[in-house]
PDB file of N, CA and C in Angstrom:
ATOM      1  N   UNK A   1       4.452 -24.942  20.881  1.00  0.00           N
ATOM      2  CA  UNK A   1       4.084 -23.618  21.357  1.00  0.00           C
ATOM      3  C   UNK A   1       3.793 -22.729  20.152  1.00  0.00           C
ATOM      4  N   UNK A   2       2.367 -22.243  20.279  1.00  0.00           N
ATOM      5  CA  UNK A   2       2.085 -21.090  19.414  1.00  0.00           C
ATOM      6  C   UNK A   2       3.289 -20.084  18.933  1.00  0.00           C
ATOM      7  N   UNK A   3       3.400 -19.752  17.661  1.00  0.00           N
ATOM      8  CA  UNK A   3       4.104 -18.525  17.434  1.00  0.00           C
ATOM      9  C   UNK A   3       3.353 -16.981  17.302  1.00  0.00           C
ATOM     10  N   UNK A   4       3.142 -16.224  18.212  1.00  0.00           N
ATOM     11  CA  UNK A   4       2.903 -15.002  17.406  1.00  0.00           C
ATOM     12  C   UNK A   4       3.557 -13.693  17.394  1.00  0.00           C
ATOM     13  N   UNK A   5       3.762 -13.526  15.737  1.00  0.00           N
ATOM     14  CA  UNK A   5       5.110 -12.413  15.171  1.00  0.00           C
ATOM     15  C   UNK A   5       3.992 -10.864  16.079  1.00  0.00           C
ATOM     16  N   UNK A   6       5.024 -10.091  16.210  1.00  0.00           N
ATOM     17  CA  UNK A   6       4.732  -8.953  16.328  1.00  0.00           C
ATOM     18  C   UNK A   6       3.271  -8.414  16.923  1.00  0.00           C
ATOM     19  N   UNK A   7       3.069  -9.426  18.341  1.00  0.00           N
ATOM     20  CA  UNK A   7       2.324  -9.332  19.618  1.00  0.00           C
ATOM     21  C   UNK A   7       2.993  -9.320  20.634  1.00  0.00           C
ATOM     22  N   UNK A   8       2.394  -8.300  21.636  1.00  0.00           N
ATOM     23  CA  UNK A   8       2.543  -8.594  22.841  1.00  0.00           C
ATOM     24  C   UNK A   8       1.295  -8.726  23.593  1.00  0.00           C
ATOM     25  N   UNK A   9       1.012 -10.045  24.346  1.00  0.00           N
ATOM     26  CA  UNK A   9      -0.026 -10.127  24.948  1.00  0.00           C
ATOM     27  C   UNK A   9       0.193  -9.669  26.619  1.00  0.00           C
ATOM     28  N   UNK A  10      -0.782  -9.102  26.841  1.00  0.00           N
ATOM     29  CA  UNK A  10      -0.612  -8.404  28.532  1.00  0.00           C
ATOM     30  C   UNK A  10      -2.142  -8.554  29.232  1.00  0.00           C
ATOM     31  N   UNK A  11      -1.795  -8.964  30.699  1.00  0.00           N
ATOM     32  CA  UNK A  11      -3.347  -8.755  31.195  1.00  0.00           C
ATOM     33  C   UNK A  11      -3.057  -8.178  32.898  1.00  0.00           C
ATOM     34  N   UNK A  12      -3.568  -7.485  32.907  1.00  0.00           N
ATOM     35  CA  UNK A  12      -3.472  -6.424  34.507  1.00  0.00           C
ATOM     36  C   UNK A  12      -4.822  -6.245  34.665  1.00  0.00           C
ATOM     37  N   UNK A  13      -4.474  -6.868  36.525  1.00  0.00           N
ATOM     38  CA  UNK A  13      -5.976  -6.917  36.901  1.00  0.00           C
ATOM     39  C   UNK A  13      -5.591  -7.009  38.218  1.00  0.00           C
ATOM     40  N   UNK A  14      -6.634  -7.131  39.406  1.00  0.00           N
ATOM     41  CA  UNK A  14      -6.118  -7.072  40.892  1.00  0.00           C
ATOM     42  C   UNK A  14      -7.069  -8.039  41.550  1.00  0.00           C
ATOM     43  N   UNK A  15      -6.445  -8.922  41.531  1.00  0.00           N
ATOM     44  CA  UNK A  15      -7.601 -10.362  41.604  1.00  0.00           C
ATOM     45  C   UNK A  15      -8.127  -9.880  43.248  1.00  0.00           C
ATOM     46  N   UNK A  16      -7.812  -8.661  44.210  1.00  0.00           N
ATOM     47  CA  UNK A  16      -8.112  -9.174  45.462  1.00  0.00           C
ATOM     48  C   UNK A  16      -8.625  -7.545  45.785  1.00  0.00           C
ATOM     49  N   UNK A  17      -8.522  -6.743  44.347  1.00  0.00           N
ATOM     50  CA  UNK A  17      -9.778  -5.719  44.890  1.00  0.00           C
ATOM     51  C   UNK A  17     -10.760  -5.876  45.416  1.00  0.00           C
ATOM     52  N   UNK A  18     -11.927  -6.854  44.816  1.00  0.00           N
ATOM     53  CA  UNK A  18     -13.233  -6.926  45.189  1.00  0.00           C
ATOM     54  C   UNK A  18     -13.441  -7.631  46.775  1.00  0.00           C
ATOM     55  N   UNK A  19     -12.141  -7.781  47.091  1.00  0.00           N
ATOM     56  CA  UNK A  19     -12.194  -8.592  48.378  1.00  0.00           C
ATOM     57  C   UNK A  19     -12.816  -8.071  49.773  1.00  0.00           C
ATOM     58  N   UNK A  20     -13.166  -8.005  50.782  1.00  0.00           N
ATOM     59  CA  UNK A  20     -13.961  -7.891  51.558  1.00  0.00           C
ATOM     60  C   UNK A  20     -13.556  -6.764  52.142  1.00  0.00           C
ATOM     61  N   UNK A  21     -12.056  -7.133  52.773  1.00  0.00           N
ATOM     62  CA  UNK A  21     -11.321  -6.180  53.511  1.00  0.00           C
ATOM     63  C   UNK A  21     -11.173  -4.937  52.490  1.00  0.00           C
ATOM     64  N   UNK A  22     -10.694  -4.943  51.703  1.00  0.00           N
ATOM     65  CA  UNK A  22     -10.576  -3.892  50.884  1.00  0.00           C
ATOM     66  C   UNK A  22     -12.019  -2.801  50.888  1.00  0.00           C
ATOM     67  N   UNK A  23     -12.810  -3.997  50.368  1.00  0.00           N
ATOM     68  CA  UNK A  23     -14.464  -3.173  50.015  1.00  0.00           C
ATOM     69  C   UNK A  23     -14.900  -2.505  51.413  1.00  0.00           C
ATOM     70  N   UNK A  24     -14.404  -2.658  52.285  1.00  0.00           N
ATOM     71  CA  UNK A  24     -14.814  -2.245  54.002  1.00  0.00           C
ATOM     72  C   UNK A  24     -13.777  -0.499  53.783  1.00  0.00           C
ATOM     73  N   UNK A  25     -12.659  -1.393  53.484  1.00  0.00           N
ATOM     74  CA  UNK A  25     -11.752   0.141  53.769  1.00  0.00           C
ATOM     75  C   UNK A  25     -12.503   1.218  52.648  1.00  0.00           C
ATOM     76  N   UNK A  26     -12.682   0.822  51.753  1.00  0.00           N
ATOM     77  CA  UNK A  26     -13.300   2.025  50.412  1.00  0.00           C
ATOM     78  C   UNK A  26     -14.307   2.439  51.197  1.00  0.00           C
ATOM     79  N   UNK A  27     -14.909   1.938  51.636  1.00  0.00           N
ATOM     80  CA  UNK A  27     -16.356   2.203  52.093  1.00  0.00           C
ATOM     81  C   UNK A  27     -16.518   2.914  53.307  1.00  0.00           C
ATOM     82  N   UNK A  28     -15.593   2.988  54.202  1.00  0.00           N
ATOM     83  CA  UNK A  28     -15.253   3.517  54.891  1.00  0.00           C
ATOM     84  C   UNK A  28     -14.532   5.134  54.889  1.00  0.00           C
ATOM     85  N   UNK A  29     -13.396   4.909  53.125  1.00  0.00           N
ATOM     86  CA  UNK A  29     -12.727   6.255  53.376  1.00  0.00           C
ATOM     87  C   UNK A  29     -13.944   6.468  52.789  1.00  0.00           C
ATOM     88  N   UNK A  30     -14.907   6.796  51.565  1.00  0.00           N
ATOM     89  CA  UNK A  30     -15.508   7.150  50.720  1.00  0.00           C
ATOM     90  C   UNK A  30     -17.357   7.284  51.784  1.00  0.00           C
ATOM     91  N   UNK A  31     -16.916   7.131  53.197  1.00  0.00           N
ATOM     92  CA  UNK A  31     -18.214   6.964  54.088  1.00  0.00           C
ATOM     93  C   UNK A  31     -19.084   8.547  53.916  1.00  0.00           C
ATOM     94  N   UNK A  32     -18.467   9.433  54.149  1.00  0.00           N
ATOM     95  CA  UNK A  32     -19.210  10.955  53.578  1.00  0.00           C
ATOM     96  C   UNK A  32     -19.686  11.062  52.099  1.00  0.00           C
ATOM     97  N   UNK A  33     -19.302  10.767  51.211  1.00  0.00           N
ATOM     98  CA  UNK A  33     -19.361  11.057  49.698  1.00  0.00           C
ATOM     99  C   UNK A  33     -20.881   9.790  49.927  1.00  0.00           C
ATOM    100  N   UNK A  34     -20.524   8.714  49.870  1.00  0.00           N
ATOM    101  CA  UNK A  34     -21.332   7.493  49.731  1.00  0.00           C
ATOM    102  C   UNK A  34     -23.132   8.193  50.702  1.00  0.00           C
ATOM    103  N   UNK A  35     -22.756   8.414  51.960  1.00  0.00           N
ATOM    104  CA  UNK A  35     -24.054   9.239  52.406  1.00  0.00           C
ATOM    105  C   UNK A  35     -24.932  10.120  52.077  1.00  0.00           C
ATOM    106  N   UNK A  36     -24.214  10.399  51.010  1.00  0.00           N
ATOM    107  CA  UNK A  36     -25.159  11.160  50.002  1.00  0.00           C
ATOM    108  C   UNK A  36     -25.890  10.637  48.818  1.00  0.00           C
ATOM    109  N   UNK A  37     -25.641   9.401  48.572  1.00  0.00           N
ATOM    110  CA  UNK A  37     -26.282   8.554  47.686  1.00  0.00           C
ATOM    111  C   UNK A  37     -27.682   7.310  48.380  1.00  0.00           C
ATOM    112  N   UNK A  38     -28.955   8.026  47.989  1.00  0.00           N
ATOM    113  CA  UNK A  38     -29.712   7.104  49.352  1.00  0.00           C
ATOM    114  C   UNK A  38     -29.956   5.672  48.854  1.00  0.00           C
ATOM    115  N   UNK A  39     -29.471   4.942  47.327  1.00  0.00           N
ATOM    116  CA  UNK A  39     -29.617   3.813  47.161  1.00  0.00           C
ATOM    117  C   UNK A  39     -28.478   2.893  47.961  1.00  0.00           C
ATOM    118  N   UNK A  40     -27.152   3.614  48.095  1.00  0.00           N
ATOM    119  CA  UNK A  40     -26.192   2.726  48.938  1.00  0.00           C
ATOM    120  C   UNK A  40     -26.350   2.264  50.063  1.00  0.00           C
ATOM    121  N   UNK A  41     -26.124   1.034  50.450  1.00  0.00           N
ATOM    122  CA  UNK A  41     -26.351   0.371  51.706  1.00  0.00           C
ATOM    123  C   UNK A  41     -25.062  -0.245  51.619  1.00  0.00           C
ATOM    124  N   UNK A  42     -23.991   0.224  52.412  1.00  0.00           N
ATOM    125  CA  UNK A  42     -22.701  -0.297  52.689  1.00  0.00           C
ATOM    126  C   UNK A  42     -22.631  -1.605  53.376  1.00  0.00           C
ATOM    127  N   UNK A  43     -23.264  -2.036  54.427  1.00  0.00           N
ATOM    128  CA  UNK A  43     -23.743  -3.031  55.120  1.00  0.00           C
ATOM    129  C   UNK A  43     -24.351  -4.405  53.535  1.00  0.00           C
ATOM    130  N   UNK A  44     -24.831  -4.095  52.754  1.00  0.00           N
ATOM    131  CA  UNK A  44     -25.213  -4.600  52.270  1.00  0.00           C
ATOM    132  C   UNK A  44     -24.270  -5.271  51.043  1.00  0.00           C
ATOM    133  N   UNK A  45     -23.468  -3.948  50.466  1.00  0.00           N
ATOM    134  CA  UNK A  45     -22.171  -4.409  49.439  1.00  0.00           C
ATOM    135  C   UNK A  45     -21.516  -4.748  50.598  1.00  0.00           C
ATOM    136  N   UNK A  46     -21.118  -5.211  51.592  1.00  0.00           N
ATOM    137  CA  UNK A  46     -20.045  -6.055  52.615  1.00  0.00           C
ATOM    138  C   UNK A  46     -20.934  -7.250  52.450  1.00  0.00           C
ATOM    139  N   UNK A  47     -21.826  -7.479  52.355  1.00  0.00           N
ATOM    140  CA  UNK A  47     -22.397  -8.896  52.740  1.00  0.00           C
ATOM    141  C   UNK A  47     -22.485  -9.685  51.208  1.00  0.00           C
ATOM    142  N   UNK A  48     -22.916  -8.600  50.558  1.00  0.00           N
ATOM    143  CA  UNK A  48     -22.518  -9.479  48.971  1.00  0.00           C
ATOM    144  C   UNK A  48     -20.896  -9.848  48.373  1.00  0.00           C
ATOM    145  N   UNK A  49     -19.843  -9.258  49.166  1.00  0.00           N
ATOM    146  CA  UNK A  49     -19.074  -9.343  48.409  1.00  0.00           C
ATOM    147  C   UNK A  49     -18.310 -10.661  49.427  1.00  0.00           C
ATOM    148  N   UNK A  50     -18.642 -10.731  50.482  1.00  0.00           N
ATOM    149  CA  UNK A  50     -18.979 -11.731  51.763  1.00  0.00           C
ATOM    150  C   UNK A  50     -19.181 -12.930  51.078  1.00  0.00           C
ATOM    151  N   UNK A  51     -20.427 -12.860  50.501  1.00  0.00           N
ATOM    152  CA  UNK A  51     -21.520 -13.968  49.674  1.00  0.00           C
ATOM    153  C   UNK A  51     -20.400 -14.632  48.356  1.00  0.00           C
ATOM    154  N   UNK A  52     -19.827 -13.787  47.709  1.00  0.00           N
ATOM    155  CA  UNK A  52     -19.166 -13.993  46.288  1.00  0.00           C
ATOM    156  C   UNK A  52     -17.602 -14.243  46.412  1.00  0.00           C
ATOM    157  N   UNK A  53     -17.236 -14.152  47.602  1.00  0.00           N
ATOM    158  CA  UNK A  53     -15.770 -14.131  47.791  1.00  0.00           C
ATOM    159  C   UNK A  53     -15.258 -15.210  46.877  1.00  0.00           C
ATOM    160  N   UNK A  54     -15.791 -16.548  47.382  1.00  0.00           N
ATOM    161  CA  UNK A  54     -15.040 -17.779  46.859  1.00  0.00           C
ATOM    162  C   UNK A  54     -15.190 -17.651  45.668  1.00  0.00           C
ATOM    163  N   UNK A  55     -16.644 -17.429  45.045  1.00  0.00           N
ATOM    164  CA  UNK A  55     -16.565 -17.299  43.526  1.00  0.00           C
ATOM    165  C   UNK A  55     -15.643 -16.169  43.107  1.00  0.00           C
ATOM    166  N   UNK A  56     -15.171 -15.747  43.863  1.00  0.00           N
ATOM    167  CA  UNK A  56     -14.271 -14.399  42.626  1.00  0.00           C
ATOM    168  C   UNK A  56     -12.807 -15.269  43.088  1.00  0.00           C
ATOM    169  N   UNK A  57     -12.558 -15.798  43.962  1.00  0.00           N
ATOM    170  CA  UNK A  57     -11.297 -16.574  43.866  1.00  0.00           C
ATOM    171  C   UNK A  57     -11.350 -17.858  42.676  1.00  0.00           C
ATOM    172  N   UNK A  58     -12.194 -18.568  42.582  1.00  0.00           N
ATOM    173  CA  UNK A  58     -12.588 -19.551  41.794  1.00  0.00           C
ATOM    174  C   UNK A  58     -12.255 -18.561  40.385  1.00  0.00           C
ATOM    175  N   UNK A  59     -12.822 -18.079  40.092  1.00  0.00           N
ATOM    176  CA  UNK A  59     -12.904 -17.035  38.991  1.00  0.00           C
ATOM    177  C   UNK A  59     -11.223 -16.544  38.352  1.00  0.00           C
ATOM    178  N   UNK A  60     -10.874 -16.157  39.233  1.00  0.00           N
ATOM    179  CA  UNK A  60      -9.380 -15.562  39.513  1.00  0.00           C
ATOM    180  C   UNK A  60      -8.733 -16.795  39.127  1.00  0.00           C
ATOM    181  N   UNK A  61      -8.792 -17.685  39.653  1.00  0.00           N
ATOM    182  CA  UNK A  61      -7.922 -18.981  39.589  1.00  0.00           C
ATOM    183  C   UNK A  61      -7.687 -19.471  37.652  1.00  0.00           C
ATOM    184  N   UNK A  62      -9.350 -19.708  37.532  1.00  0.00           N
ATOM    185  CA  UNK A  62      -9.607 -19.855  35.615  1.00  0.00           C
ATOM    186  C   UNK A  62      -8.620 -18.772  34.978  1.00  0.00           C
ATOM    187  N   UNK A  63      -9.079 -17.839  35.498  1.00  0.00           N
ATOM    188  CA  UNK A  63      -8.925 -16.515  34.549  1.00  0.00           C
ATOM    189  C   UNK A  63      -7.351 -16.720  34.344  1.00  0.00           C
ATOM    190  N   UNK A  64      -6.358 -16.664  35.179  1.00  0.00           N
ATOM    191  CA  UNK A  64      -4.849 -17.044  35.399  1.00  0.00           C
ATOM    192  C   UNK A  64      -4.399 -17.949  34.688  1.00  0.00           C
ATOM    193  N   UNK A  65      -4.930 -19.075  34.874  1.00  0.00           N
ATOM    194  CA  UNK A  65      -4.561 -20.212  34.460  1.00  0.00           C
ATOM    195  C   UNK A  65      -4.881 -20.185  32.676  1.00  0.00           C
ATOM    196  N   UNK A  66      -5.638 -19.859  32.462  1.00  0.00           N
ATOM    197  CA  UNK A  66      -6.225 -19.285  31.135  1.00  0.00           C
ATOM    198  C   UNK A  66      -5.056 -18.649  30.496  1.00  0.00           C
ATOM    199  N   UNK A  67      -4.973 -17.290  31.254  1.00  0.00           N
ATOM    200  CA  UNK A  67      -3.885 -16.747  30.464  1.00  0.00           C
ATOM    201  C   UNK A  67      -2.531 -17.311  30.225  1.00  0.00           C
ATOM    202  N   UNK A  68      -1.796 -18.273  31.475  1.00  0.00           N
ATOM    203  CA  UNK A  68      -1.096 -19.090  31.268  1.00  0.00           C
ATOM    204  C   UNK A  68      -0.856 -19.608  30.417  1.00  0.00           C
ATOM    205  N   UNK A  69      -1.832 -20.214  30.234  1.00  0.00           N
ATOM    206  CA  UNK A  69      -1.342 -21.546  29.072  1.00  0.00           C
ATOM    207  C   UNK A  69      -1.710 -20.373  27.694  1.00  0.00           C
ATOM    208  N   UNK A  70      -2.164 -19.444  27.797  1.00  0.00           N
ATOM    209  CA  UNK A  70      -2.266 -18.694  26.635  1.00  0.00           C
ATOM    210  C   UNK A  70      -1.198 -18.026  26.313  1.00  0.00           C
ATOM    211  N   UNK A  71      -0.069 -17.681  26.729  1.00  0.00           N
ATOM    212  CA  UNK A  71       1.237 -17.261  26.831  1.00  0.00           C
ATOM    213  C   UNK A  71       2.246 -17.979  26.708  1.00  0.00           C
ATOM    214  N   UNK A  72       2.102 -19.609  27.263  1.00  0.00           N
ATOM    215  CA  UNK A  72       2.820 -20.324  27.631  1.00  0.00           C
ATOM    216  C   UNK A  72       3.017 -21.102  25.655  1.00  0.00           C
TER     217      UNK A  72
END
């Protein structure tokens, strides 16, 4: 096991923000503010993030495991 003097390594992140349910509720409280922006299509960030789910779990999974053994 690696030694390193006088580090602390840290990583904070929320592997299940980008997640569907979540992106529905934002989009929902933030539904007035967002109507004022005419490039947003809410319907549309639900279906991409729909589209990418598995890859951001896949993603999540590396990223963890990564730091793991980088700590470990």
């Amino acid at each position: 096991m690696p030694y390193y003097p006088n580090y602390l390594i840290g990583l904070q992140f929320d592997n299940h923000a980008a997640g569907v349910t979540e992106i529905r509720t934002w989009l929902q409280n933030d539904q007035a503010w967002l109507s004022e922006l005419p490039s947003i299509d809410a319907g549309d960030i639900v279906r991409t993030a729909r589209e990418l789910e598995i890859l951001l779990d896949e993603q999540f999974d590396v990223l963890f495991e990564n730091f793991i053994t980088l700590v470990s």
